[in-house]
N, C-alpha and C. Protein backbone atom coordinates (compact mmCIF):
# COMPACT_ATOMS: atom_id res chain seq x y z
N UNK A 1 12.95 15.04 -18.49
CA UNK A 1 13.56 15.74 -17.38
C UNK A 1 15.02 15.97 -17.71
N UNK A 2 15.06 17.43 -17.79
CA UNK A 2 17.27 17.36 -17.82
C UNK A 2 17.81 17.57 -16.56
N UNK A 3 18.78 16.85 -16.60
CA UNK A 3 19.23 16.87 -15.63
C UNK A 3 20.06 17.65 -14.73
N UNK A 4 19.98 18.98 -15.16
CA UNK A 4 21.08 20.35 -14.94
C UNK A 4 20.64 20.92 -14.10
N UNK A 5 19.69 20.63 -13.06
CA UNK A 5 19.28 20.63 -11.75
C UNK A 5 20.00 19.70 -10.72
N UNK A 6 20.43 20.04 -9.70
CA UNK A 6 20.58 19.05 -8.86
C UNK A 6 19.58 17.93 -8.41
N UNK A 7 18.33 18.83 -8.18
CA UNK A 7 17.09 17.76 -7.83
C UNK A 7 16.76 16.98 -8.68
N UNK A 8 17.01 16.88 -10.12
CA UNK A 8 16.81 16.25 -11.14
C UNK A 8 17.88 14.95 -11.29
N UNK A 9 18.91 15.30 -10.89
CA UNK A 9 20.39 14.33 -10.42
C UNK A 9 19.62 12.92 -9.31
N UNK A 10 19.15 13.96 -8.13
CA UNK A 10 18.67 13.20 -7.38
C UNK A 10 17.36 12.11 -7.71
N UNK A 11 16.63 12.69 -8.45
CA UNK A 11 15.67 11.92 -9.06
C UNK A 11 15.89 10.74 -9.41
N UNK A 12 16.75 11.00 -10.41
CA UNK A 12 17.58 10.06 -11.49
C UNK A 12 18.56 9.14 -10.43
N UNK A 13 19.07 9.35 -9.20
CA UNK A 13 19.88 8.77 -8.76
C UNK A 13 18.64 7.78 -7.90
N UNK A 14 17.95 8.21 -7.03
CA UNK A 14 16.94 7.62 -6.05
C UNK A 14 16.42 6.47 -7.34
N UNK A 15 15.85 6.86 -8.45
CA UNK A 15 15.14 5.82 -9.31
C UNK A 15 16.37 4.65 -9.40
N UNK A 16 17.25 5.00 -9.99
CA UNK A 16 18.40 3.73 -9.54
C UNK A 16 18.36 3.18 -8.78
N UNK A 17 18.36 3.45 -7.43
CA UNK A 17 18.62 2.51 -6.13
C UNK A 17 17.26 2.16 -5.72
N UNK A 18 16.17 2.75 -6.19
CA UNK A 18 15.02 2.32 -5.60
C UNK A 18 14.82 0.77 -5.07
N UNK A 19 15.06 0.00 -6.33
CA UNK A 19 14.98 -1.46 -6.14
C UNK A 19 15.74 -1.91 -5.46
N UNK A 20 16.82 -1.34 -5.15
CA UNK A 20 17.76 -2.03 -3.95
C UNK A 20 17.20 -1.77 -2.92
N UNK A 21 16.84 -0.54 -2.35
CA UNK A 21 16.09 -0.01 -1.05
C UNK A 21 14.92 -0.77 -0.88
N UNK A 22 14.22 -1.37 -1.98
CA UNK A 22 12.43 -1.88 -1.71
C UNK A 22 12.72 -3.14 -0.58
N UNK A 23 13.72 -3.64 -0.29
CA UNK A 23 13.53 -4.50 0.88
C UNK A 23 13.34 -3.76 1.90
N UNK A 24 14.30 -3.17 2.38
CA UNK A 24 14.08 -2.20 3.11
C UNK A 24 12.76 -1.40 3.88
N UNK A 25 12.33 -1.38 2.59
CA UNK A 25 11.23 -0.22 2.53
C UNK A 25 9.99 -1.21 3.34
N UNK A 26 10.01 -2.08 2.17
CA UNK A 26 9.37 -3.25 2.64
C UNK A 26 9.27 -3.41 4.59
N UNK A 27 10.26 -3.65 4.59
CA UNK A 27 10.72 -4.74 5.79
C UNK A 27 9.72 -3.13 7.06
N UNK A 28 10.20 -2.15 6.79
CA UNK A 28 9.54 -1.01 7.39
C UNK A 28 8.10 -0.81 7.53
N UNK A 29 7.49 -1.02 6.41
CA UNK A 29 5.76 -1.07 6.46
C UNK A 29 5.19 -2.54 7.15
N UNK A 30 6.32 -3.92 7.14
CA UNK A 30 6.10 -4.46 8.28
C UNK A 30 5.73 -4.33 9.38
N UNK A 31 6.54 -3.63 9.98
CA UNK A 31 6.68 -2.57 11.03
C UNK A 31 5.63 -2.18 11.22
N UNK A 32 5.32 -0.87 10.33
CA UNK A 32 3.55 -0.19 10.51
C UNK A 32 2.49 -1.18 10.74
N UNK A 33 2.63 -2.35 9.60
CA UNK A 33 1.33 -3.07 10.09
C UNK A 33 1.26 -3.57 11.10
N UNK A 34 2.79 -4.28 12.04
CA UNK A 34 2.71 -4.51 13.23
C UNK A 34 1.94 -3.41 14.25
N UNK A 35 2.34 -2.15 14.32
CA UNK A 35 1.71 -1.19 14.77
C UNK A 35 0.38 -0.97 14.38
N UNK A 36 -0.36 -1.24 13.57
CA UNK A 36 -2.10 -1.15 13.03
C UNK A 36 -1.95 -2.17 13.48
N UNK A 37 -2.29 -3.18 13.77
CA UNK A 37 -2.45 -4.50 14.32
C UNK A 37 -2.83 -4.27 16.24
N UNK A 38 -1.49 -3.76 16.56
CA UNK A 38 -1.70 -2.98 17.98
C UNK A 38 -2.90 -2.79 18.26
N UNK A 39 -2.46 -1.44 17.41
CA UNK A 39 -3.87 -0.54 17.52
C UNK A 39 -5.40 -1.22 17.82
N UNK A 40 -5.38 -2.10 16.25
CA UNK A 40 -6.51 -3.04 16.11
C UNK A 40 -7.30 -3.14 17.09
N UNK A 41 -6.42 -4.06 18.27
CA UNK A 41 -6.86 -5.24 19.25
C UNK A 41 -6.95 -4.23 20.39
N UNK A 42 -6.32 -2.76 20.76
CA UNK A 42 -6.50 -2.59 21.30
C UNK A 42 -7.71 -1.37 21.43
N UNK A 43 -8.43 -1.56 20.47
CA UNK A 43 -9.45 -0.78 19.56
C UNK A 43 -9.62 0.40 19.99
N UNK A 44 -8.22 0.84 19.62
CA UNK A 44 -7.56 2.59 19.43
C UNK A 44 -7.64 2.86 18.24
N UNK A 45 -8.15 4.07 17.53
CA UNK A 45 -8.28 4.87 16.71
C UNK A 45 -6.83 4.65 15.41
N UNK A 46 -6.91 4.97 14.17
CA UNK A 46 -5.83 5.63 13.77
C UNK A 46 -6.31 6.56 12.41
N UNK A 47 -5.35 7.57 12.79
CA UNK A 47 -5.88 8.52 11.44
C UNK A 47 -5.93 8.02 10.71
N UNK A 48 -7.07 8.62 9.99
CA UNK A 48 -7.32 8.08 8.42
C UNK A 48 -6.65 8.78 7.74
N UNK A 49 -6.56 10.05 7.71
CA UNK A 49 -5.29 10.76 6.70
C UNK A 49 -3.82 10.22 6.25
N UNK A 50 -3.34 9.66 8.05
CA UNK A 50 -1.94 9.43 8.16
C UNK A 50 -2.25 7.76 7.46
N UNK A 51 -3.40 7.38 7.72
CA UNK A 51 -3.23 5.75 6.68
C UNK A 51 -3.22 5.55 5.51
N UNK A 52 -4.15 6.55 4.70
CA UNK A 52 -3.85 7.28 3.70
C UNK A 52 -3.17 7.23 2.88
N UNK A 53 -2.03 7.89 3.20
CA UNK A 53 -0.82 8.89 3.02
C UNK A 53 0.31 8.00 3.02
N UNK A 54 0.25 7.27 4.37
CA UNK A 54 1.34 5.90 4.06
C UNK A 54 0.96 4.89 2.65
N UNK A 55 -0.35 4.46 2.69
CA UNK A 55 -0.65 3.90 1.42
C UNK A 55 0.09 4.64 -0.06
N UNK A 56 -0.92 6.16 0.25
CA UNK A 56 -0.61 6.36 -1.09
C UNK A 56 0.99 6.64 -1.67
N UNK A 57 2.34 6.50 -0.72
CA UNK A 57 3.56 6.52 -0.25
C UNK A 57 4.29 5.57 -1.61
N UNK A 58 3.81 4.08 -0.99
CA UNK A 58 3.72 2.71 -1.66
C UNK A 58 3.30 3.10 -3.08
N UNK A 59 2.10 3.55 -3.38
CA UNK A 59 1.97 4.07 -4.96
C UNK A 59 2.73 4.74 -5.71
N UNK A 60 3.36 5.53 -4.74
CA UNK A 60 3.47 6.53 -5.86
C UNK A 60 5.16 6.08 -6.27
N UNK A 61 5.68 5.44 -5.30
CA UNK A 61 6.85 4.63 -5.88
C UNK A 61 6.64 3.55 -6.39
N UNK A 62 5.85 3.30 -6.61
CA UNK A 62 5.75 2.03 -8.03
C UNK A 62 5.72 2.54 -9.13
N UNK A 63 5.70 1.94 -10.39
CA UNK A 63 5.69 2.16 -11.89
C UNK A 63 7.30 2.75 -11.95
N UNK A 64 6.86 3.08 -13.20
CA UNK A 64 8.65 3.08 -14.33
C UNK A 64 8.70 4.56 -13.40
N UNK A 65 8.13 5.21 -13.45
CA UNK A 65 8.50 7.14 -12.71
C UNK A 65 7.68 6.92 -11.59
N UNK A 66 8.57 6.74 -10.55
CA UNK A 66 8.56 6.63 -9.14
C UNK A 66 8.35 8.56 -8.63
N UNK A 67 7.61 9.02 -8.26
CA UNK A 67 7.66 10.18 -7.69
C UNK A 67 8.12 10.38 -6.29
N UNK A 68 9.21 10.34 -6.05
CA UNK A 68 10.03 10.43 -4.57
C UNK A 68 9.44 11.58 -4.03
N UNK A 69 9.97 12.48 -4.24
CA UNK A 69 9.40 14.01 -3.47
C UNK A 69 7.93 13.77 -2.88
N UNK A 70 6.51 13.34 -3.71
CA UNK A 70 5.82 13.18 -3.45
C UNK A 70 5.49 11.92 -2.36
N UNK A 71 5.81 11.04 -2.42
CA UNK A 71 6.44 9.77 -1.86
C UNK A 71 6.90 10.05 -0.17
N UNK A 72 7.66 11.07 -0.16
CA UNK A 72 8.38 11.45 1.17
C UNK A 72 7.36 12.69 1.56
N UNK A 73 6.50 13.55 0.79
CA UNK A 73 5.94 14.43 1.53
C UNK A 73 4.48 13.35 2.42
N UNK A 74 3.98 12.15 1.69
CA UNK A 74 3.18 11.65 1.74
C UNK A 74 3.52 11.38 3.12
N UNK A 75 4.89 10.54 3.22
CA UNK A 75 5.14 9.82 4.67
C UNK A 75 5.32 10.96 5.66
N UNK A 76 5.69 11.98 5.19
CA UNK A 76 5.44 12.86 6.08
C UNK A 76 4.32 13.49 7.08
N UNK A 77 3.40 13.68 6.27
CA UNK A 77 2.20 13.21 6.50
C UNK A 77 1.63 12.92 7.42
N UNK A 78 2.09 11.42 7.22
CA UNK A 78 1.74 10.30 7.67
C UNK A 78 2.40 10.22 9.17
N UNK A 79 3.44 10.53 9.49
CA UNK A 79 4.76 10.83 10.58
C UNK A 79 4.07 11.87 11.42
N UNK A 80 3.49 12.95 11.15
CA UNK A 80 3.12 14.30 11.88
C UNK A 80 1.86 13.98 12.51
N UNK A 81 1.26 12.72 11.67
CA UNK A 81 -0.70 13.02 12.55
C UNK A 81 -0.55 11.49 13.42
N UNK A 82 0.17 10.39 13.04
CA UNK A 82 0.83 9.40 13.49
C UNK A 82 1.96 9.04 14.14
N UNK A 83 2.91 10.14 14.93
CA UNK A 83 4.21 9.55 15.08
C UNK A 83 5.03 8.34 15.68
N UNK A 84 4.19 7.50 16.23
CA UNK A 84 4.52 6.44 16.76
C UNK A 84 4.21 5.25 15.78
N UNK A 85 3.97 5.22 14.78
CA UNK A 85 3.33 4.23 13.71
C UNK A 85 4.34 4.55 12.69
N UNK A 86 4.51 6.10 11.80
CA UNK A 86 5.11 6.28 10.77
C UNK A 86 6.07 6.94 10.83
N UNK A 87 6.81 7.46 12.03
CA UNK A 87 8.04 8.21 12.12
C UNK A 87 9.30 7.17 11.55
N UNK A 88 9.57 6.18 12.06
CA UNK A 88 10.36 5.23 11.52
C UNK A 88 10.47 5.32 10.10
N UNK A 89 9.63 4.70 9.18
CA UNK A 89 9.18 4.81 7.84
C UNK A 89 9.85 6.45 7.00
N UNK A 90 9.38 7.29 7.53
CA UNK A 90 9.20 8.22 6.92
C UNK A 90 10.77 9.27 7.08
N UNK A 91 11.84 8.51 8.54
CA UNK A 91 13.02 9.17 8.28
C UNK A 91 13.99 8.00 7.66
N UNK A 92 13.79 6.67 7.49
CA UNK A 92 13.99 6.10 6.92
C UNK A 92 14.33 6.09 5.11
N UNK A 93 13.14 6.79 4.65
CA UNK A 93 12.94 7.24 3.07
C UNK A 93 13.56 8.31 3.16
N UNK A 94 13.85 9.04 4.18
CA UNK A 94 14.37 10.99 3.95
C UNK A 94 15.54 10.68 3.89
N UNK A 95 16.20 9.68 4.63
CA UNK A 95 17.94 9.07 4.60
C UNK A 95 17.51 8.72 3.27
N UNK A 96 17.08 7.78 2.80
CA UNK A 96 17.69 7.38 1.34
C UNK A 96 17.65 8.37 0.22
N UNK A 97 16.66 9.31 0.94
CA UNK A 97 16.86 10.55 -0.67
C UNK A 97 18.10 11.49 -0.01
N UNK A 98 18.07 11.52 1.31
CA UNK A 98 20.01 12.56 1.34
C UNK A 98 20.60 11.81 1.17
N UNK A 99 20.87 9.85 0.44
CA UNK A 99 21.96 9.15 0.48
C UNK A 99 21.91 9.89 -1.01
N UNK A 100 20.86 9.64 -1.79
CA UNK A 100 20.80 9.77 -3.40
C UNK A 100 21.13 11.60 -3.26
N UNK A 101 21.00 12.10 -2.99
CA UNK A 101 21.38 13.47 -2.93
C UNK A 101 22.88 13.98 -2.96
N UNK A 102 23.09 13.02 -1.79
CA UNK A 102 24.77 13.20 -1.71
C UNK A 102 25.57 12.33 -3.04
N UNK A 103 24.99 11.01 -3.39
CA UNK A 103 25.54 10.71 -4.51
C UNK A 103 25.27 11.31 -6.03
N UNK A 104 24.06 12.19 -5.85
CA UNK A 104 23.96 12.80 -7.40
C UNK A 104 24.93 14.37 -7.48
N UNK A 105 25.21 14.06 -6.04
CA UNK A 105 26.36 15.81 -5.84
C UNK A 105 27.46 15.32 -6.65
N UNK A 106 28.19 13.79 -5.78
CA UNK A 106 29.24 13.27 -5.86
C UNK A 106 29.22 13.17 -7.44
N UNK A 107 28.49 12.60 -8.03
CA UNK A 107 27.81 12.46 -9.88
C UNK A 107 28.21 13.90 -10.76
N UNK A 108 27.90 14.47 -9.56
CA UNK A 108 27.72 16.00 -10.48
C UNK A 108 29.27 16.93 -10.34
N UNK A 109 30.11 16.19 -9.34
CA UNK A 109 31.70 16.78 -8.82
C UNK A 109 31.11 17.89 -8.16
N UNK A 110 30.31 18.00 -7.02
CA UNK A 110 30.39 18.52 -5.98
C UNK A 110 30.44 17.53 -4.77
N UNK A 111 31.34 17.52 -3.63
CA UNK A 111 31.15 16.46 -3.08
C UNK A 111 31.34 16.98 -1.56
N UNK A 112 29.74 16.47 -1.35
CA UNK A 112 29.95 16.86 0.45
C UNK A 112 30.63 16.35 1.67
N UNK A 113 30.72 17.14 2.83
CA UNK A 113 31.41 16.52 3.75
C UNK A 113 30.45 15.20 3.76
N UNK A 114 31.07 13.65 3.65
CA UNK A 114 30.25 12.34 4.33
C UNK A 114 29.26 12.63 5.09
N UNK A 115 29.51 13.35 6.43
CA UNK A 115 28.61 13.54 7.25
C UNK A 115 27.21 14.15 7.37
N UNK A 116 27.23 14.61 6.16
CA UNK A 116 25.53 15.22 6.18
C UNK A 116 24.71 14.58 5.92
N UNK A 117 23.71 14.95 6.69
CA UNK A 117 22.46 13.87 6.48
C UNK A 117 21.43 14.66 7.28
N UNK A 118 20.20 14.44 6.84
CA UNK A 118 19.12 15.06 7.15
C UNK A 118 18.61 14.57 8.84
N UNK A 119 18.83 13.34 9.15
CA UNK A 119 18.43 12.62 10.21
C UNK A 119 19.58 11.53 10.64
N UNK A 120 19.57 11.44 12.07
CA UNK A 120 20.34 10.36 12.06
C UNK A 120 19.99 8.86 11.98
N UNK A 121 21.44 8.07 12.03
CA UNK A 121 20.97 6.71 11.45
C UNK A 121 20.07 5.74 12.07
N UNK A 122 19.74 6.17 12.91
CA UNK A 122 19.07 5.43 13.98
C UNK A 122 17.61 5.73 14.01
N UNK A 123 16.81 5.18 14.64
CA UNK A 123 15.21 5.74 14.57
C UNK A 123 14.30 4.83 15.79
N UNK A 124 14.08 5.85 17.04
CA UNK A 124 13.53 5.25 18.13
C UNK A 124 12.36 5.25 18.19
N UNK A 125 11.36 5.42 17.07
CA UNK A 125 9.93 4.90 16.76
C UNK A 125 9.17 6.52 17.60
N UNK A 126 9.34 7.42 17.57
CA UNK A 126 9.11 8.61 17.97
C UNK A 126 9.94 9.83 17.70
């Protein structure tokens, strides 16, 4: 991959921080299973697509080439047929690829206003 793309910057930047974020990430699919658990007991339905999709999320950021893009369309996914289970999760990962975005700008000497960001910092589970 060269890196004379911006999205390629970002790639390269997100694979860096990945391992710092995996608590994070972690600590979030907590979360979901708390919510499947809910569900469970209260023997309500949950998409199978959107469970899926969160799973296959977790995969596809493991190994040495983490596929982010794919990774975030997955939770997306997962967010649109689920939003009370995976919305959290899924703007959660979209902040860390506009954090790595804004730092592969900053990398590259373009540097945005601080303030942009795809979502805000907060996330009310809907």
């Amino acid at each position: 991959m060269s890196a004379s793309l911006l999205i390629d910057r970002v790639h390269i930047h997100a694979s860096a921080w990945l391992q710092a974020f995996q608590p994070v990430l972690e600590d979030s699919y907590a979360y979901i299973e708390d919510r499947l658990q809910e569900r469970e007991q209260a023997r309500e339905p949950v998409d199978p697509i959107a469970r899926r999709c969160a799973c296959d999320a977790l995969s596809l950021l493991s190994g040495e080439q983490p596929d982010h893009f794919a990774a975030c369309f997955s939770l997306q996914v997962a967010a649109q047929r689920e939003p009370e289970i995976y919305t959290c999760t899924y703007r959660l990962f979209l902040e860390f690829l506009m954090q790595s975005t804004i730092g592969a700008a900053r990398g590259s000497g373009f540097i945005p206003e601080p303030t942009e960001s795809t979502e805000p910092q907060y996330c009310s589970g809907h």
